[in-house]
PDB file of N, CA and C in Angstrom:
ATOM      1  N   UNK A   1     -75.025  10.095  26.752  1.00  0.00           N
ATOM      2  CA  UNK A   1     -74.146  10.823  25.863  1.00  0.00           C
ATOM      3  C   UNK A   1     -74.983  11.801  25.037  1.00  0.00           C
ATOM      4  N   UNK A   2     -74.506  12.920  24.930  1.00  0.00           N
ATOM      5  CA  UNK A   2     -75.244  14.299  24.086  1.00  0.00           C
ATOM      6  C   UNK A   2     -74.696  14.115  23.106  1.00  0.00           C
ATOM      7  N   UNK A   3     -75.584  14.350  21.955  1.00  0.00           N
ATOM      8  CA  UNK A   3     -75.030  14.605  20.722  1.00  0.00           C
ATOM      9  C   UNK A   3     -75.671  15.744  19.945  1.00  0.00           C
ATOM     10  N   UNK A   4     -75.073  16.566  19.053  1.00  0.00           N
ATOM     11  CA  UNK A   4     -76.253  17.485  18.658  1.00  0.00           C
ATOM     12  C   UNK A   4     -77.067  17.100  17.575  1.00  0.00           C
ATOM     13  N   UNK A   5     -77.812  17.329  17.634  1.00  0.00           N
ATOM     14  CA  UNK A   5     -79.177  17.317  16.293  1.00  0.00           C
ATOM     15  C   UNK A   5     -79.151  17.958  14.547  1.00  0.00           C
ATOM     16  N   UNK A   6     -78.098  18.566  14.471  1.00  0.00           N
ATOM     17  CA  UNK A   6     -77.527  19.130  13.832  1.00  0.00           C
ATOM     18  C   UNK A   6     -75.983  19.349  13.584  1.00  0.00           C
ATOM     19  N   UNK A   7     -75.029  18.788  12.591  1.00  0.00           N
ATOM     20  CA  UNK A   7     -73.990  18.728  12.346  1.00  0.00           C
ATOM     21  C   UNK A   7     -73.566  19.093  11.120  1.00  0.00           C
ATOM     22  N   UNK A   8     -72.338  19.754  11.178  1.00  0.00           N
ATOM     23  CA  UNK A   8     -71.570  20.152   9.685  1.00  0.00           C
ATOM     24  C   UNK A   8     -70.710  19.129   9.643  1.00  0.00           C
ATOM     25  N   UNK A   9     -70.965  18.283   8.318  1.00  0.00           N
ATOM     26  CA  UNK A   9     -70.287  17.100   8.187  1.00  0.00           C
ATOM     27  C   UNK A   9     -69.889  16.868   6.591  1.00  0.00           C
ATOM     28  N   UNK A  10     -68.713  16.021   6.257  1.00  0.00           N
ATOM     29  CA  UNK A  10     -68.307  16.149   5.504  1.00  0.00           C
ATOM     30  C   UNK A  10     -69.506  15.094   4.546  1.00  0.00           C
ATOM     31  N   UNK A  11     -69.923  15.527   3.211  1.00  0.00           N
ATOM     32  CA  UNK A  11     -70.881  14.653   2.862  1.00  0.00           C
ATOM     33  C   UNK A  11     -70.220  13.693   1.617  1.00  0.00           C
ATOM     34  N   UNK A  12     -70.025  12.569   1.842  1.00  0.00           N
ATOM     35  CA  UNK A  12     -69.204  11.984   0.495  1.00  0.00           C
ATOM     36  C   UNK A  12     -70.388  12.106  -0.971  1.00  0.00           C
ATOM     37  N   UNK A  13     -71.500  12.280  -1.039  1.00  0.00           N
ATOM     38  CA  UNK A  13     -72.227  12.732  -2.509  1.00  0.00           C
ATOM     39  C   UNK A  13     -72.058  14.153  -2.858  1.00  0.00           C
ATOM     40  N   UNK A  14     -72.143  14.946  -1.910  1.00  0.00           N
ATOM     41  CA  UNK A  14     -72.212  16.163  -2.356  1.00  0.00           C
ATOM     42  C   UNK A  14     -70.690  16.710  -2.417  1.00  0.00           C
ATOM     43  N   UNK A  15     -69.961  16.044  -1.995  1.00  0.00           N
ATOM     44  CA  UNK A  15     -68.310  16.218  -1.774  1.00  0.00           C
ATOM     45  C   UNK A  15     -67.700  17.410  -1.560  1.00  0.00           C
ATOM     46  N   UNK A  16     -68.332  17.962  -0.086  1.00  0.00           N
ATOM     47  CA  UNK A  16     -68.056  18.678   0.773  1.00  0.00           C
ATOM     48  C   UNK A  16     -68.955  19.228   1.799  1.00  0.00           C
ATOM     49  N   UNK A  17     -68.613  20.213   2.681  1.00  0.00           N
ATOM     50  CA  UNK A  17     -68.904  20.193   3.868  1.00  0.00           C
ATOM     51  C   UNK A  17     -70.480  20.892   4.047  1.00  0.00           C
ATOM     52  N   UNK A  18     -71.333  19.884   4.522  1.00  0.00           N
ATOM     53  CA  UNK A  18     -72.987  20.745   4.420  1.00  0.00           C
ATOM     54  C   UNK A  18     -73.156  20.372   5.985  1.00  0.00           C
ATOM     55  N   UNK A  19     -74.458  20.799   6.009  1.00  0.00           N
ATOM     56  CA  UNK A  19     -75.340  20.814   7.518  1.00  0.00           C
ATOM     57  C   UNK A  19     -76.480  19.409   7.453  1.00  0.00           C
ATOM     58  N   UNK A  20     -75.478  18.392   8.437  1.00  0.00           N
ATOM     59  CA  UNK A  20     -76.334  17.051   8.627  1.00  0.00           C
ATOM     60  C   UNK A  20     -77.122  17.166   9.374  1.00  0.00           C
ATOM     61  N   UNK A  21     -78.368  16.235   9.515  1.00  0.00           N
ATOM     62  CA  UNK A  21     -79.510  15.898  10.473  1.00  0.00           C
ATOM     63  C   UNK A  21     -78.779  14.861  10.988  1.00  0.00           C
ATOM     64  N   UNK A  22     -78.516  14.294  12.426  1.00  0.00           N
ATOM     65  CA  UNK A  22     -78.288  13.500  12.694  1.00  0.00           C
ATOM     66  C   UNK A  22     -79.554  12.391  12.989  1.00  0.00           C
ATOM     67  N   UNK A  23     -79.340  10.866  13.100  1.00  0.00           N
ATOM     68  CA  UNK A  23     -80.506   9.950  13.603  1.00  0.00           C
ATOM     69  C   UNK A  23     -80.079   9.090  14.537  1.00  0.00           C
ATOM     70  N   UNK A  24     -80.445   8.215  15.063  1.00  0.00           N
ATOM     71  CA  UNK A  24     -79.848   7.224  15.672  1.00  0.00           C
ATOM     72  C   UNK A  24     -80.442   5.150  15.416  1.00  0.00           C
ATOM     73  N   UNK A  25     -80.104   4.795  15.028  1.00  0.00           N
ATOM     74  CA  UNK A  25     -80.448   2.819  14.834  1.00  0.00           C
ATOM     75  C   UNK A  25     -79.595   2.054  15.753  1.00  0.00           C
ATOM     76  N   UNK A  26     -79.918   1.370  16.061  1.00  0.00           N
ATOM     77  CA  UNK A  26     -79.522   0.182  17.172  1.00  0.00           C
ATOM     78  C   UNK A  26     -77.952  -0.146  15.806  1.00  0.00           C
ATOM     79  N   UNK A  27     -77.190  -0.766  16.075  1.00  0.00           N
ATOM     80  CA  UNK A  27     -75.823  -1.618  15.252  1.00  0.00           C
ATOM     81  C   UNK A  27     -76.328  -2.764  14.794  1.00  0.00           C
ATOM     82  N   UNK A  28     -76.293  -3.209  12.911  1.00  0.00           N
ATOM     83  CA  UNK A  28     -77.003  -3.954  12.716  1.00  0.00           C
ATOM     84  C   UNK A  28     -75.449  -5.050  12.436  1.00  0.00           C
ATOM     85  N   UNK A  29     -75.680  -6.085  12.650  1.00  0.00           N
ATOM     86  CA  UNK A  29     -74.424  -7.116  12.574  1.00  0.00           C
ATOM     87  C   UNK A  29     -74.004  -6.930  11.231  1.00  0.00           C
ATOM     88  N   UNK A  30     -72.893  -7.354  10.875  1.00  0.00           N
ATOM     89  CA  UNK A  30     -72.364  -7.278   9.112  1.00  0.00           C
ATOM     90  C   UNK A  30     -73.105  -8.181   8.312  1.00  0.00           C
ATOM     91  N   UNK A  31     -73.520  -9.734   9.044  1.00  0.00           N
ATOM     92  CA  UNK A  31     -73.758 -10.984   8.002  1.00  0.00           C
ATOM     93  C   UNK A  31     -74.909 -11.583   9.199  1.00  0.00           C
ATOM     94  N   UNK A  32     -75.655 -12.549   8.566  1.00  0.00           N
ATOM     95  CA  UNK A  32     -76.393 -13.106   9.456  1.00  0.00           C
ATOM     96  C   UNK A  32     -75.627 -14.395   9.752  1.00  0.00           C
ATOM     97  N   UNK A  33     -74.821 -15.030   8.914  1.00  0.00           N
ATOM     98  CA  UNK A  33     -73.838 -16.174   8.423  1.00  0.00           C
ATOM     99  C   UNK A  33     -72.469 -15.899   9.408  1.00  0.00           C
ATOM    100  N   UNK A  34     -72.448 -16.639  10.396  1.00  0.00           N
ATOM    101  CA  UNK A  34     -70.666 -17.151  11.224  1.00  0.00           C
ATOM    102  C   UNK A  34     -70.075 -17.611  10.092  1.00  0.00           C
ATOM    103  N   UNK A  35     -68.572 -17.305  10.453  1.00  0.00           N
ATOM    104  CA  UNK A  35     -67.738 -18.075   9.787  1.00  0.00           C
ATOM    105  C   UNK A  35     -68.028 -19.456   8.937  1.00  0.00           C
ATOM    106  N   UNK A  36     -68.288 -20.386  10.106  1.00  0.00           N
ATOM    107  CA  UNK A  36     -68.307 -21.345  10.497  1.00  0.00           C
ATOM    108  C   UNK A  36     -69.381 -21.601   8.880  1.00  0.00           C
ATOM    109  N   UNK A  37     -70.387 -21.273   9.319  1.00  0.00           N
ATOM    110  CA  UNK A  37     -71.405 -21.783   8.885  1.00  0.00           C
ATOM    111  C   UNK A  37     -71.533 -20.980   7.087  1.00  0.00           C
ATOM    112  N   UNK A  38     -70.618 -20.048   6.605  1.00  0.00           N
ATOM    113  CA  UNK A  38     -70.076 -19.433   5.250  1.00  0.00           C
ATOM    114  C   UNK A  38     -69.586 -21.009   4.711  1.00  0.00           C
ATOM    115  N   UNK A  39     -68.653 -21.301   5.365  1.00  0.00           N
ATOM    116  CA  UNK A  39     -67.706 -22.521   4.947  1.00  0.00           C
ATOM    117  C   UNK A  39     -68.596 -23.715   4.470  1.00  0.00           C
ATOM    118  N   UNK A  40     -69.375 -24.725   5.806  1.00  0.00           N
ATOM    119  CA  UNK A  40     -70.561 -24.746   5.161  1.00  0.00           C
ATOM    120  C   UNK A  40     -70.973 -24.727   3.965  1.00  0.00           C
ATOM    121  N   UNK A  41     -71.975 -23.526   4.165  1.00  0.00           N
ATOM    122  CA  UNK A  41     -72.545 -23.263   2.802  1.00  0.00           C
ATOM    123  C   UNK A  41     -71.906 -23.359   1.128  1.00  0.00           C
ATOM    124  N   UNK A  42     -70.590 -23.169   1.291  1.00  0.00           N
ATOM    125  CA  UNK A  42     -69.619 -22.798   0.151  1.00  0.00           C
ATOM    126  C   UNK A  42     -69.496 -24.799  -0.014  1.00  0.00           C
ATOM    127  N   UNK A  43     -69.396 -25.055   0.743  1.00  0.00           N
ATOM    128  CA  UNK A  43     -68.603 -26.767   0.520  1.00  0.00           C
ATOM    129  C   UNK A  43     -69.913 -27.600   1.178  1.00  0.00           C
ATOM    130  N   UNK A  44     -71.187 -27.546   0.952  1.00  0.00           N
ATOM    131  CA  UNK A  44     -72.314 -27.912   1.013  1.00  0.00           C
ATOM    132  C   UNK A  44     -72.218 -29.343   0.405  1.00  0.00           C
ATOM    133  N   UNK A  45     -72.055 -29.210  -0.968  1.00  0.00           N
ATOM    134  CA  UNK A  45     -71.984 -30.810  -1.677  1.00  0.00           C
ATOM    135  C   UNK A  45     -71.148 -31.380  -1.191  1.00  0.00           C
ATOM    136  N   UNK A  46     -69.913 -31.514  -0.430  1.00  0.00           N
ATOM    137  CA  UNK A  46     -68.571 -32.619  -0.095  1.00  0.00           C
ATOM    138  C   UNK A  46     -69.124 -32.834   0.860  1.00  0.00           C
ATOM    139  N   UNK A  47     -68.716 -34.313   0.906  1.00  0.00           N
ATOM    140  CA  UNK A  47     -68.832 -34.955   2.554  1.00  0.00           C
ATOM    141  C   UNK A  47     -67.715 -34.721   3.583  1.00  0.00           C
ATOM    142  N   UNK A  48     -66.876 -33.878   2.948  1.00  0.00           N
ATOM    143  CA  UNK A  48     -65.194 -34.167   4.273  1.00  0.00           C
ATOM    144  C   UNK A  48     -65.745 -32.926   4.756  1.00  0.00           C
ATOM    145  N   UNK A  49     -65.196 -32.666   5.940  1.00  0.00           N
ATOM    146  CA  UNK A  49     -65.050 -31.596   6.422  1.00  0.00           C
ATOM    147  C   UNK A  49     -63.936 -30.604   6.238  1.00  0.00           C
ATOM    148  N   UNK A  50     -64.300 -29.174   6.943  1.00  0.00           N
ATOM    149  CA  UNK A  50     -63.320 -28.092   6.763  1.00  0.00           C
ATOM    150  C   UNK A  50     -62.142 -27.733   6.637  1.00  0.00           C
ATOM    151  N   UNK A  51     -61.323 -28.852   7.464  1.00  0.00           N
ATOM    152  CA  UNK A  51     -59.495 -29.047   7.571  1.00  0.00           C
ATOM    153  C   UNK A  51     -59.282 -28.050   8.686  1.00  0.00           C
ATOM    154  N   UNK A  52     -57.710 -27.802   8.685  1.00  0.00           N
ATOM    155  CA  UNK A  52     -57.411 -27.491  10.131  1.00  0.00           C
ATOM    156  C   UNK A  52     -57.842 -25.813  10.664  1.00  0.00           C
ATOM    157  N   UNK A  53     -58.197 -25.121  10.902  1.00  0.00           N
ATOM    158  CA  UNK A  53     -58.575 -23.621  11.004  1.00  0.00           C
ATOM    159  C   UNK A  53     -57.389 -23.370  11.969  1.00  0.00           C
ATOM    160  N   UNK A  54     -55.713 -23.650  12.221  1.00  0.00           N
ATOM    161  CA  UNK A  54     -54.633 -23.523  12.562  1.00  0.00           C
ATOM    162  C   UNK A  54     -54.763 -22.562  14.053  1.00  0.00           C
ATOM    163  N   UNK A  55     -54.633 -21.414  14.330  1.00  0.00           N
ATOM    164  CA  UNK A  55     -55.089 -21.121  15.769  1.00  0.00           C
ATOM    165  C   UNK A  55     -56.456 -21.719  16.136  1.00  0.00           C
ATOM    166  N   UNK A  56     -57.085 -21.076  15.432  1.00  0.00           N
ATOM    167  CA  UNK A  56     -58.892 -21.558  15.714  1.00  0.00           C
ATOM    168  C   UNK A  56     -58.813 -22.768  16.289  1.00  0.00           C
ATOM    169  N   UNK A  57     -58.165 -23.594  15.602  1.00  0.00           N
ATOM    170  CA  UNK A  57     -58.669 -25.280  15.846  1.00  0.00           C
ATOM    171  C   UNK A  57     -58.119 -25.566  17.311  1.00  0.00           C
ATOM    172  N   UNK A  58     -57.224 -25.218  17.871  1.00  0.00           N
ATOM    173  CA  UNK A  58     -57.212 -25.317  19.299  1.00  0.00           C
ATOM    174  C   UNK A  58     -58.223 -25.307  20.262  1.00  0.00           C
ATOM    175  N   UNK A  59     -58.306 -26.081  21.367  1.00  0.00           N
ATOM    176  CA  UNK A  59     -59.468 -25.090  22.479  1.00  0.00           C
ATOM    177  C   UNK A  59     -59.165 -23.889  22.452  1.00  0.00           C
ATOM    178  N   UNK A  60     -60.166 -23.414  23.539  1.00  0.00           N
ATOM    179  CA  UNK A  60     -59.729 -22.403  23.957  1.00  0.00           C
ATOM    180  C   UNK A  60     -59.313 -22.334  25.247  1.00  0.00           C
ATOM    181  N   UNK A  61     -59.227 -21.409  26.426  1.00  0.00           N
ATOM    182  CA  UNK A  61     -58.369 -21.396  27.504  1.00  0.00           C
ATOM    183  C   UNK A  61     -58.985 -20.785  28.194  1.00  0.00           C
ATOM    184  N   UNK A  62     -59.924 -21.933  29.075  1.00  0.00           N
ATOM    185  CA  UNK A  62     -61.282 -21.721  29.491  1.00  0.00           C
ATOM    186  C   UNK A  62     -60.442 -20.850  30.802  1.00  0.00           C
ATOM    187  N   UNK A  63     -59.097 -20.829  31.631  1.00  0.00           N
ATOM    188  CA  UNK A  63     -59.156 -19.933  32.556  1.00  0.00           C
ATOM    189  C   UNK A  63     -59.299 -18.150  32.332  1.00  0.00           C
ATOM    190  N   UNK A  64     -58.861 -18.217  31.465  1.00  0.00           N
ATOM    191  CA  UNK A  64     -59.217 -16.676  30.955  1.00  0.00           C
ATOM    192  C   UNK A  64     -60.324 -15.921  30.295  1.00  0.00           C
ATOM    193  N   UNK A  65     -61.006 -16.930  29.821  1.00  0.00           N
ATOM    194  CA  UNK A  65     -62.066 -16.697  29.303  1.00  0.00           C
ATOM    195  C   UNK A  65     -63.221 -15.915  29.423  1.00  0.00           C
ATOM    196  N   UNK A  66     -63.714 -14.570  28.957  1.00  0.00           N
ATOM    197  CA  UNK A  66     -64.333 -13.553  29.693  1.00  0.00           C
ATOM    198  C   UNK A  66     -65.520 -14.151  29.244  1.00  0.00           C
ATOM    199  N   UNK A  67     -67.197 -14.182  30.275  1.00  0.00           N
ATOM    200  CA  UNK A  67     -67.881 -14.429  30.101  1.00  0.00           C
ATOM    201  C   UNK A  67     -69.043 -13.304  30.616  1.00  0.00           C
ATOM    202  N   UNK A  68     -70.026 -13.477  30.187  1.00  0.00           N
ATOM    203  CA  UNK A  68     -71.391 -12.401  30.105  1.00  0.00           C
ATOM    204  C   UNK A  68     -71.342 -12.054  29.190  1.00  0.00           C
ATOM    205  N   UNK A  69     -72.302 -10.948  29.158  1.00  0.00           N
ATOM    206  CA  UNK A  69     -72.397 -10.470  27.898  1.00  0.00           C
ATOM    207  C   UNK A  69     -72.753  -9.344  28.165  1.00  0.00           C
ATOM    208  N   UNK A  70     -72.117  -8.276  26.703  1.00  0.00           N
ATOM    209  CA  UNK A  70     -72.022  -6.715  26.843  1.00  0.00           C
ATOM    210  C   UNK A  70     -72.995  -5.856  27.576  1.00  0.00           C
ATOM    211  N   UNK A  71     -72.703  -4.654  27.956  1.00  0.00           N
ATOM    212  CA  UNK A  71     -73.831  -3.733  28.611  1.00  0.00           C
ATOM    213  C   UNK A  71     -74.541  -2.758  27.732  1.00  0.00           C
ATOM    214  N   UNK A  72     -73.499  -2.781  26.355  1.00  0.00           N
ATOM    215  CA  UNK A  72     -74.570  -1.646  25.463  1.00  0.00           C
ATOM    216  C   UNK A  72     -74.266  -2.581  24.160  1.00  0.00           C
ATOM    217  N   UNK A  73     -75.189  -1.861  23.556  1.00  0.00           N
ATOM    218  CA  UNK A  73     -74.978  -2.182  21.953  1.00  0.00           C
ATOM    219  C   UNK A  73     -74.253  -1.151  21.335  1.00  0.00           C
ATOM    220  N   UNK A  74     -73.565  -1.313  20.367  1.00  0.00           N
ATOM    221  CA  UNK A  74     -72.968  -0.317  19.188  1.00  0.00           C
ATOM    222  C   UNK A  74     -74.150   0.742  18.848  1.00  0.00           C
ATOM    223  N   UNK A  75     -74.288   1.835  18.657  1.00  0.00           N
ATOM    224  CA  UNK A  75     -75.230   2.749  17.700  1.00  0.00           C
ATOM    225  C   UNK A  75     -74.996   3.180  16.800  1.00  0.00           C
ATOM    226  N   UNK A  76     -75.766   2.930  15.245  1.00  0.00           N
ATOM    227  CA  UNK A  76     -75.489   3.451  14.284  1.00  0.00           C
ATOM    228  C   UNK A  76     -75.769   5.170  14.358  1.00  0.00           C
ATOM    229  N   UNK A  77     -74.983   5.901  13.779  1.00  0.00           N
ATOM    230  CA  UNK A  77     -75.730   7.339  13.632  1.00  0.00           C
ATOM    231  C   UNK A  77     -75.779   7.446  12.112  1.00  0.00           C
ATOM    232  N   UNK A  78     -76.845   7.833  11.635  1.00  0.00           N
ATOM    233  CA  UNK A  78     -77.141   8.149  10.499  1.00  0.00           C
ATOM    234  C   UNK A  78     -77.497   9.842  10.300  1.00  0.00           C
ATOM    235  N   UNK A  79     -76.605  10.346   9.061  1.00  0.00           N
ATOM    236  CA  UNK A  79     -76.378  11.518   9.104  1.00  0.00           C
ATOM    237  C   UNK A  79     -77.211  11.683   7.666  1.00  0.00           C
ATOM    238  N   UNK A  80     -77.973  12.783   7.848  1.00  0.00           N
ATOM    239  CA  UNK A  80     -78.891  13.070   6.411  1.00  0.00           C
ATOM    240  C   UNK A  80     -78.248  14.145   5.764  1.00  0.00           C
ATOM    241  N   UNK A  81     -78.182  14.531   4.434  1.00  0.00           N
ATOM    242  CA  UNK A  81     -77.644  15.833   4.240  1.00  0.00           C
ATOM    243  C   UNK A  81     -78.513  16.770   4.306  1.00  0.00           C
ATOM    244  N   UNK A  82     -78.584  17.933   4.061  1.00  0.00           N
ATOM    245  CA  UNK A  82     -79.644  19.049   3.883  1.00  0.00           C
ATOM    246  C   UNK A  82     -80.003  19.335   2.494  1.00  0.00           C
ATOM    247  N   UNK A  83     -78.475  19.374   2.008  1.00  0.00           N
ATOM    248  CA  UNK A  83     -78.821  19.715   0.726  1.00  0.00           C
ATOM    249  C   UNK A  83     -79.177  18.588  -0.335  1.00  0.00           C
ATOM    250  N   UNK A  84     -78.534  17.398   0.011  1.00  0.00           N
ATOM    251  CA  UNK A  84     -78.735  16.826  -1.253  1.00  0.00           C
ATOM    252  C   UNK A  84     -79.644  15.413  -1.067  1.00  0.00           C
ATOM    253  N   UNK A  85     -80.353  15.362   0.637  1.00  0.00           N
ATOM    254  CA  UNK A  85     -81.173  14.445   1.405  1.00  0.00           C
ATOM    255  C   UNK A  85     -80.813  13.306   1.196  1.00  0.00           C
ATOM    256  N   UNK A  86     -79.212  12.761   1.075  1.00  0.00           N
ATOM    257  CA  UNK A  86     -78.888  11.392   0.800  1.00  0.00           C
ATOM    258  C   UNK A  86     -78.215  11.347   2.357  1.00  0.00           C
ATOM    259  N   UNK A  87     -78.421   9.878   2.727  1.00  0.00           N
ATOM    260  CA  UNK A  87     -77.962   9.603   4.201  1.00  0.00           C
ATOM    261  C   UNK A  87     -76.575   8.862   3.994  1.00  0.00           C
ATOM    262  N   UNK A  88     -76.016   8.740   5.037  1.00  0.00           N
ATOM    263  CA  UNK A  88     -74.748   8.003   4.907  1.00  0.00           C
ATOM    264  C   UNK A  88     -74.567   7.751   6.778  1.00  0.00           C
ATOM    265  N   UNK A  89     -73.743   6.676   7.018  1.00  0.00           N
ATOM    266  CA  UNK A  89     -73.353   6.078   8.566  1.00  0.00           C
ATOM    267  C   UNK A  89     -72.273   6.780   8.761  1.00  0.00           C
ATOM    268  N   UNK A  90     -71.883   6.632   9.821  1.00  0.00           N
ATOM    269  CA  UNK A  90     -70.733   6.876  10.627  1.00  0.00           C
ATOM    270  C   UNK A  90     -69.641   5.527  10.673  1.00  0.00           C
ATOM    271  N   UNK A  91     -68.664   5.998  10.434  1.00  0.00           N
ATOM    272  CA  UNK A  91     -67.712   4.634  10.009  1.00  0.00           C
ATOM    273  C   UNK A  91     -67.941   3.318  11.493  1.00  0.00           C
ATOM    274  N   UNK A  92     -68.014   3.759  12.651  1.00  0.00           N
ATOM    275  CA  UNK A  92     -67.646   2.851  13.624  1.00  0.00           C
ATOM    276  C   UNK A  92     -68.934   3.176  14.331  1.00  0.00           C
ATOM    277  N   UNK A  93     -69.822   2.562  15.097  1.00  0.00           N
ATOM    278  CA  UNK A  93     -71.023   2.768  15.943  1.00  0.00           C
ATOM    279  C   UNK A  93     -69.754   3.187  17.467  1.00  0.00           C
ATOM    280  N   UNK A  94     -70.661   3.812  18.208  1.00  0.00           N
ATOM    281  CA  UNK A  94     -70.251   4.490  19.980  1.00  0.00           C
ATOM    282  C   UNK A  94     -70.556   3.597  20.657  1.00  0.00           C
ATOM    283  N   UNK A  95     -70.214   3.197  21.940  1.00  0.00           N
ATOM    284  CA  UNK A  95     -70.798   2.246  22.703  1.00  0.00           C
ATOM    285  C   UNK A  95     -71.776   3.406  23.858  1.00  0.00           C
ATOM    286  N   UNK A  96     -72.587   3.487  23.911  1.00  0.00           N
ATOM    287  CA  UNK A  96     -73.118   4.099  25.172  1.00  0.00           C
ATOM    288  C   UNK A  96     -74.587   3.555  25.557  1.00  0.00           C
ATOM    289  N   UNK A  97     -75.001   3.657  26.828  1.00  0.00           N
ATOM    290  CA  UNK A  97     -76.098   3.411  27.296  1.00  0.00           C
ATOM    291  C   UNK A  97     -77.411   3.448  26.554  1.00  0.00           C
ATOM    292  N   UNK A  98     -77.402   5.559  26.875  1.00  0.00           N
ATOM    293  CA  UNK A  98     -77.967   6.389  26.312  1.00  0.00           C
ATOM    294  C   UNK A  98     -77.640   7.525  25.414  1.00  0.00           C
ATOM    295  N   UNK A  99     -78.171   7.894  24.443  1.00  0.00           N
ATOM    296  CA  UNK A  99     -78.224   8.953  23.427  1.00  0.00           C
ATOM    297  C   UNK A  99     -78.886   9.514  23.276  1.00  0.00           C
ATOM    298  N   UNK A 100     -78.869  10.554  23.612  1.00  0.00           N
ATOM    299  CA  UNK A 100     -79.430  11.941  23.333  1.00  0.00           C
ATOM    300  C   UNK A 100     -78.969  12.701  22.729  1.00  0.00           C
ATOM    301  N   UNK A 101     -80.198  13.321  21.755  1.00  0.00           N
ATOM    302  CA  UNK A 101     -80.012  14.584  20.857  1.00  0.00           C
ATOM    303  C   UNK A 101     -80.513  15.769  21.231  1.00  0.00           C
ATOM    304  N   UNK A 102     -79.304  16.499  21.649  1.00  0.00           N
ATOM    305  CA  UNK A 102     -79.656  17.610  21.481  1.00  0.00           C
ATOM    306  C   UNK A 102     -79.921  18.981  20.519  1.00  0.00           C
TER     307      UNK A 102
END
């Protein structure tokens, strides 16, 4: 996937439209912490456990069940401003192989 090296993008500090540097970072996860293991942590001192997690707590439905694992990672793009050199992300990472800047 091409992308250019240079973009006019809307900058939320400077609050309006300048000339970005684009970059590129691998997609960094939101939390290092599962669900699972938040809950856990929060209810650490009790001895009972979690209670019912209502869909969750079901199996699951091992005939449908898609297995492997993905072919790309998410990419962050990180956009620099020109004028005011503060960076900011792109709301959603792309899925692609490869990235290139052009």
């Amino acid at each position: 996937m091409k992308i250019p090296k240079n973009v006019k993008r809307y900058c939320p500090y400077c609050k309006k439209h300048t000339e970005h540097k684009a970059s590129q970072n691998k997609k960094k996860s939101p939390s290092s912490m599962r669900y699972g293991s938040k809950i856990r942590a929060r209810k650490r001192g009790r001895a009972r456990g979690y209670g019912n997690l209502g869909r969750y707590s079901k199996p699951a439905v091992t005939q449908f069940k898609m297995t492997g694992k993905k072919q790309t990672k998410k990419t962050d793009f990180r956009y620099e401003c020109k004028e005011c050199k503060k960076m900011h992300m792109q709301d959603h990472g792309i899925r692609a192989k490869k990235v290139e800047f052009v």
